[in-house]
Protein backbone atom coordinates (compact mmCIF):
# COMPACT_ATOMS: atom_id res chain seq x y z
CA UNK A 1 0.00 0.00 0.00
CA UNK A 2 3.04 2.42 0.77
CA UNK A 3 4.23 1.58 -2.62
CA UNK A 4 0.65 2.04 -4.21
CA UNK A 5 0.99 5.61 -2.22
CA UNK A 6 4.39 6.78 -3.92
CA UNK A 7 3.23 5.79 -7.54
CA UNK A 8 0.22 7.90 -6.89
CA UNK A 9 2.01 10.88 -6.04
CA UNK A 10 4.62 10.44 -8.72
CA UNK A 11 1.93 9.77 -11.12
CA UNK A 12 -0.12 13.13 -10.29
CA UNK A 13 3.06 15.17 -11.76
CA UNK A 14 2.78 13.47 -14.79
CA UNK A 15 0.20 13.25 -17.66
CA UNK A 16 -1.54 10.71 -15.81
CA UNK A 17 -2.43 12.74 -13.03
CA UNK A 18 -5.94 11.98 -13.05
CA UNK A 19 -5.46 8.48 -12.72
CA UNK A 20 -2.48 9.50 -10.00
CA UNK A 21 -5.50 10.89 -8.15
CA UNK A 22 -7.97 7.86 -8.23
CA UNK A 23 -5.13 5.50 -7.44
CA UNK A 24 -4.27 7.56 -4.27
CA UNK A 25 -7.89 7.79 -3.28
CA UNK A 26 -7.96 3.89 -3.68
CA UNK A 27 -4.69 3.62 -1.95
CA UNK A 28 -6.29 5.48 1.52
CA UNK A 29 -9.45 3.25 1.00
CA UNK A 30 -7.47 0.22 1.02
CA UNK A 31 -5.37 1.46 4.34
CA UNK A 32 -8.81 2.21 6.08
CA UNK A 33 -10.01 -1.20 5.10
CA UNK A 34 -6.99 -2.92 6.31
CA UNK A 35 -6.37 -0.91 9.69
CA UNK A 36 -10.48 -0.56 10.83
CA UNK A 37 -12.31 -3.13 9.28
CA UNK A 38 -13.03 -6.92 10.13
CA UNK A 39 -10.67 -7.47 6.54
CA UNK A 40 -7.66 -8.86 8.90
CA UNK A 41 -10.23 -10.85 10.57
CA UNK A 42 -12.15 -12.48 7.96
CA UNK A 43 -8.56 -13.62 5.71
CA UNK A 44 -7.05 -14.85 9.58
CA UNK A 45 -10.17 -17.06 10.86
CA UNK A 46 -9.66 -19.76 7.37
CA UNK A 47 -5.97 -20.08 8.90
CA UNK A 48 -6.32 -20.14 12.50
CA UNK A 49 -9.69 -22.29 12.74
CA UNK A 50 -8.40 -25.03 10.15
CA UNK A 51 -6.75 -26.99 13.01
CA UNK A 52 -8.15 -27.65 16.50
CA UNK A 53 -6.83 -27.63 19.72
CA UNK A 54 -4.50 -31.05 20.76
CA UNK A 55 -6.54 -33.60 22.07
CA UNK A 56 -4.43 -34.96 25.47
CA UNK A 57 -6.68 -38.26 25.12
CA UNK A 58 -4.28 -40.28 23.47
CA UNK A 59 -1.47 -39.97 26.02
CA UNK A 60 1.94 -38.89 25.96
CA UNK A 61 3.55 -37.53 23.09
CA UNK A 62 7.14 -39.19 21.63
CA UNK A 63 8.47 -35.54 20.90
CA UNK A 64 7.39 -31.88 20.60
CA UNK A 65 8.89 -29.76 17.72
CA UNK A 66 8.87 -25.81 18.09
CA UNK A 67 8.86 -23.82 15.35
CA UNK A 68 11.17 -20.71 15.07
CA UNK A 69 9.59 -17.08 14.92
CA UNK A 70 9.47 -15.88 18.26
CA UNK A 71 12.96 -14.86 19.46
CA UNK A 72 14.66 -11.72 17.64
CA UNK A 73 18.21 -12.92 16.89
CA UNK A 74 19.69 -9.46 15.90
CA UNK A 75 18.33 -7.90 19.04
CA UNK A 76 19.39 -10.75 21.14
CA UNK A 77 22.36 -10.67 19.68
CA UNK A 78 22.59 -6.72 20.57
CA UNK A 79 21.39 -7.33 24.06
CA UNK A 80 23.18 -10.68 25.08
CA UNK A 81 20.01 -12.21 26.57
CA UNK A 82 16.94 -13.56 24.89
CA UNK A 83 15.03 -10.95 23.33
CA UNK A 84 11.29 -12.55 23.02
CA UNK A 85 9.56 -10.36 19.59
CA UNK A 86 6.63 -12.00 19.13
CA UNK A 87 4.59 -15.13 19.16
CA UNK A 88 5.73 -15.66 22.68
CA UNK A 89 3.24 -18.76 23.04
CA UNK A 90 5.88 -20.69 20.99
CA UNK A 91 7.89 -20.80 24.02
CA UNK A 92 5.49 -21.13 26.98
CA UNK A 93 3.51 -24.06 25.36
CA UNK A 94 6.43 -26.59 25.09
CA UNK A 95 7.68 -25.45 28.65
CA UNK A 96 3.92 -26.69 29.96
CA UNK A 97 4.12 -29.99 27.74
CA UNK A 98 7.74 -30.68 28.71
CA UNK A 99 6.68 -30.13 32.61
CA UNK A 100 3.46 -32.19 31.66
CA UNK A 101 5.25 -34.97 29.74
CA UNK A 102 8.44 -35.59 31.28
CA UNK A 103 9.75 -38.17 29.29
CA UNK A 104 9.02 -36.35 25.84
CA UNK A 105 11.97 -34.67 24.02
CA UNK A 106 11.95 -31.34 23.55
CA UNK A 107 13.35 -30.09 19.49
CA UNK A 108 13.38 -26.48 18.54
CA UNK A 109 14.42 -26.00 14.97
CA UNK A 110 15.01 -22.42 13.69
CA UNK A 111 18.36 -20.63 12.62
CA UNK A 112 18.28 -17.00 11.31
CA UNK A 113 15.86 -15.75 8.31
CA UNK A 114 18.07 -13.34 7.74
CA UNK A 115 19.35 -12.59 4.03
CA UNK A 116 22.65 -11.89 5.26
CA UNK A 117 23.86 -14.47 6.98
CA UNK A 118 24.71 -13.89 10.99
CA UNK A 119 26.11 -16.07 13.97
CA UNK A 120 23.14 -14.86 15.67
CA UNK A 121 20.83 -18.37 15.57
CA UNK A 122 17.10 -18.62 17.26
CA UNK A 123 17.91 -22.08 18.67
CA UNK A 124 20.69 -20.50 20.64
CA UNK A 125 18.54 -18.51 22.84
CA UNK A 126 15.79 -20.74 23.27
CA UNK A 127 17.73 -23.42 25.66
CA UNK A 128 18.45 -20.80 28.26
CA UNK A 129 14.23 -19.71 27.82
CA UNK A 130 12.96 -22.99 28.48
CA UNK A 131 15.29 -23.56 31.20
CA UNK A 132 14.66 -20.18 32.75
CA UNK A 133 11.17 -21.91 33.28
CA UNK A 134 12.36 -25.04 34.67
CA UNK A 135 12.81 -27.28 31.54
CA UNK A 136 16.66 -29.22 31.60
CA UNK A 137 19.09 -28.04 29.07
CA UNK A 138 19.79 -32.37 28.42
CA UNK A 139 16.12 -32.73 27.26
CA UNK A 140 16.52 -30.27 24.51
CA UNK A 141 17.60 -30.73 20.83
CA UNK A 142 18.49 -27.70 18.82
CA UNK A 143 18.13 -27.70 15.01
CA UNK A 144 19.98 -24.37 14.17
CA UNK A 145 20.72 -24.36 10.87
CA UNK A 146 17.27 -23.66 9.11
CA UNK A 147 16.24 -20.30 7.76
CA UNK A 148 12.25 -21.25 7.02
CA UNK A 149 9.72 -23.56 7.31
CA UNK A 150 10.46 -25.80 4.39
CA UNK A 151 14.04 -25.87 6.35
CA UNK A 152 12.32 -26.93 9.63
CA UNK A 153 10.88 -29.73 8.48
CA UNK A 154 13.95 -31.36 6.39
CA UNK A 155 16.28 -30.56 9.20
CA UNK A 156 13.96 -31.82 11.84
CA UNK A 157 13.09 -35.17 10.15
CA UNK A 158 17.05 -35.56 9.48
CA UNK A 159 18.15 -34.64 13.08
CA UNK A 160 15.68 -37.02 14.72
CA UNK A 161 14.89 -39.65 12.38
CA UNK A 162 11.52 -40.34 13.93
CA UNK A 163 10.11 -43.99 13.62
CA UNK A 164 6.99 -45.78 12.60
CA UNK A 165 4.01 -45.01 15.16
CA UNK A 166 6.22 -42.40 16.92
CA UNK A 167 4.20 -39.23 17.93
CA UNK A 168 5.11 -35.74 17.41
CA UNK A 169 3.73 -32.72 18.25
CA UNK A 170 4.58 -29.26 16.23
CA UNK A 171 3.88 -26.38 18.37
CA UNK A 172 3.63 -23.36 16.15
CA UNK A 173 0.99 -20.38 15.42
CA UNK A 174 -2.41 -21.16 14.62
CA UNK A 175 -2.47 -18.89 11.58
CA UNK A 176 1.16 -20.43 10.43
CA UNK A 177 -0.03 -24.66 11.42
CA UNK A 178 -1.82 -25.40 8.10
CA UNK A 179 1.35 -24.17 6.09
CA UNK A 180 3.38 -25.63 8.21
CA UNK A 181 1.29 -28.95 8.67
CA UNK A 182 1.03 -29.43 4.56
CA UNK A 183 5.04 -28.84 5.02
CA UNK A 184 5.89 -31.64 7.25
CA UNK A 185 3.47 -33.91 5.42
CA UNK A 186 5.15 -33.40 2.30
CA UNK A 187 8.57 -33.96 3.34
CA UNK A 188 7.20 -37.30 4.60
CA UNK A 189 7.06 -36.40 8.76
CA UNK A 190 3.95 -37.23 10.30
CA UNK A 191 2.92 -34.95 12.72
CA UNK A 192 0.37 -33.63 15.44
CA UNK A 193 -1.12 -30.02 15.20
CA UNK A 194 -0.43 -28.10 18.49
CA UNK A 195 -1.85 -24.50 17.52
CA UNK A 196 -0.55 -21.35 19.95
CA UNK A 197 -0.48 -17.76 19.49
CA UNK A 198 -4.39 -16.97 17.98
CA UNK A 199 -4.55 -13.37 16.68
CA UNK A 200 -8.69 -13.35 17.02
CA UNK A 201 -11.09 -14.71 19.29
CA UNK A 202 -13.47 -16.90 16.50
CA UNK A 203 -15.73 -16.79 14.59
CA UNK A 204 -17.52 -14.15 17.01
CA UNK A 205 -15.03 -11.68 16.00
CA UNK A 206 -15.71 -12.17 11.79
CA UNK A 207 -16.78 -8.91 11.82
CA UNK A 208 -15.46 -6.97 14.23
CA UNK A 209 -14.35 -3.23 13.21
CA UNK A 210 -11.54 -1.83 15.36
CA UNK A 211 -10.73 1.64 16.52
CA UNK A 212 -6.64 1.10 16.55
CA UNK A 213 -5.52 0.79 13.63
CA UNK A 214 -2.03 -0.55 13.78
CA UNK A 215 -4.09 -4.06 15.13
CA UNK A 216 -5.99 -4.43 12.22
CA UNK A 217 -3.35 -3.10 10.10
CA UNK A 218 -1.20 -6.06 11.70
CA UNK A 219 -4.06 -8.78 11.67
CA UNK A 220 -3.93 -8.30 7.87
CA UNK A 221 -0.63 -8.19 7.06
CA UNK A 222 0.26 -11.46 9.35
CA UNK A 223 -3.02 -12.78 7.05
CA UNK A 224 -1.90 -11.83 3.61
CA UNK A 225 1.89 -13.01 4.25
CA UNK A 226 0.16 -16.61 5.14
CA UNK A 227 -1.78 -16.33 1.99
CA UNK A 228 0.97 -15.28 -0.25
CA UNK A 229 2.84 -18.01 1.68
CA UNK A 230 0.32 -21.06 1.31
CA UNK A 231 0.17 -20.32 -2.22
CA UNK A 232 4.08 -20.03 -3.20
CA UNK A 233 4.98 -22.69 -1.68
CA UNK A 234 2.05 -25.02 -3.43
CA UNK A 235 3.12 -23.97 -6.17
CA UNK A 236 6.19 -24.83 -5.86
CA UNK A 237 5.02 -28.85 -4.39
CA UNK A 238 6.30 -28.06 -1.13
CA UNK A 239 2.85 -29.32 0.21
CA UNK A 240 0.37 -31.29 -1.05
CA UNK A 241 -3.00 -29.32 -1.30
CA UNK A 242 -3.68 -24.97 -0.91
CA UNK A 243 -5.13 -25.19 2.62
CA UNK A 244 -3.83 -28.24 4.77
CA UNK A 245 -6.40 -29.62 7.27
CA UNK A 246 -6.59 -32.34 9.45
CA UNK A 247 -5.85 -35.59 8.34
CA UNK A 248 -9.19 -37.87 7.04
CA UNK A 249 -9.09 -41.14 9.36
């Protein structure tokens, strides 16, 4: 939209000013839309509803793998201590599960998704996380060398070599699991949904206007990103189907 903004402008000193005009008046439609309206809302719920919560029923778990995403690296980096961004769900859910489960191990694959390459990796910082909340540093394996999701999965699945009728859970967003999900399926790693971090309530909140706009304005663009996401990566057959869901029994 910023971009859409600049062309406008530079358009309305040009010979296509007119249309310079109507393309910034679309522009500031399509901002209002994004930051106020239920848009953010209505492209998240498809993502975050598509897998439900764990079910506990079926007993302990053989492993939980946490996706990256939730620790800065430059800032932590910067700082010298564990600098949390976002998403922070990522890290208390396994801590629970590991306390729960004590016998489970514990993976957390994610390097640096940074295009310049640093010694700064996510896996670094999340041992001394989980065992700031009581979780060993021996029941941990870090995957460190992965830089997205694709990565996670073929680094996981080589680092733990899981075997027939073991059971893994993958603890990750609940906008990000059915990307993810279709990910791990693909690459041949059969895994449990574990959804954290919801952006929106339900389905109650479908159409829901809001009066700050950098929430809506950040609902959509964590929406569109999975969107563009989903549909790049189908594309190019790095999972199966557009929209993972649950597995048909």
């Amino acid at each position: 939209m910023i971009e859409l903004g600049i062309v406008s402008v530079v358009l309305m000193a040009t010979r296509f000013a007119a249309f310079g005009r109507k393309l910034a008046a679309a522009t500031l439609i399509l901002l209002a839309l994004a930051a106020f309206s239920p848009l953010g809302n209505l492209l998240l719920y498809p993502l975050e509803s598509r897998f439900p919560p764990w079910d506990p029923s079926r007993g302990a778990p053989d492993g939980i793998i946490v996706l990256g995403g939730s620790v800065d690296t430059g800032l932590s980096a910067a700082h010298r201590t564990p600098v949390v961004a976002h998403a922070a769900d990522r890290l208390f859910a396994p801590a629970e599960l590991a306390r729960r489960y004590p016998n489970t191990r514990v993976i957390f694959t994610g390097g640096t998704a940074n295009l310049v390459s640093t010694d700064a990796r996510e896996a670094d910082y999340f041992a001394p996380i989980l065992e700031n909340l009581g979780i060993a540093k021996q029941r941990l394996i870090l995957e460190r060398d992965s830089r997205n999701t694709y990565e996670n999965a073929i680094f996981t699945k080589q680092l733990v070599a899981p075997k027939p009728g073991e059971r893994w859970l993958l603890v990750t967003s609940a906008f990000h699991m059915p990307r993810s999900m279709g990910i791990f399926r693909k690459a041949g790693f059969d895994v449990e949904a574990y959804p954290v971090d919801w952006r929106m309530g339900g389905r109650d909140d479908l159409f829901s206007f809001t009066n700050v706009g950098t929430d809506g304005l950040g609902r959509t663009e964590v929406a569109v990103r999975e969107w563009i996401g989903l549909v790049a990566y189908r594309l190019m057959g790095r999972t199966g189907e557009l929209l993972p869901g649950p597995a048909k029994d």
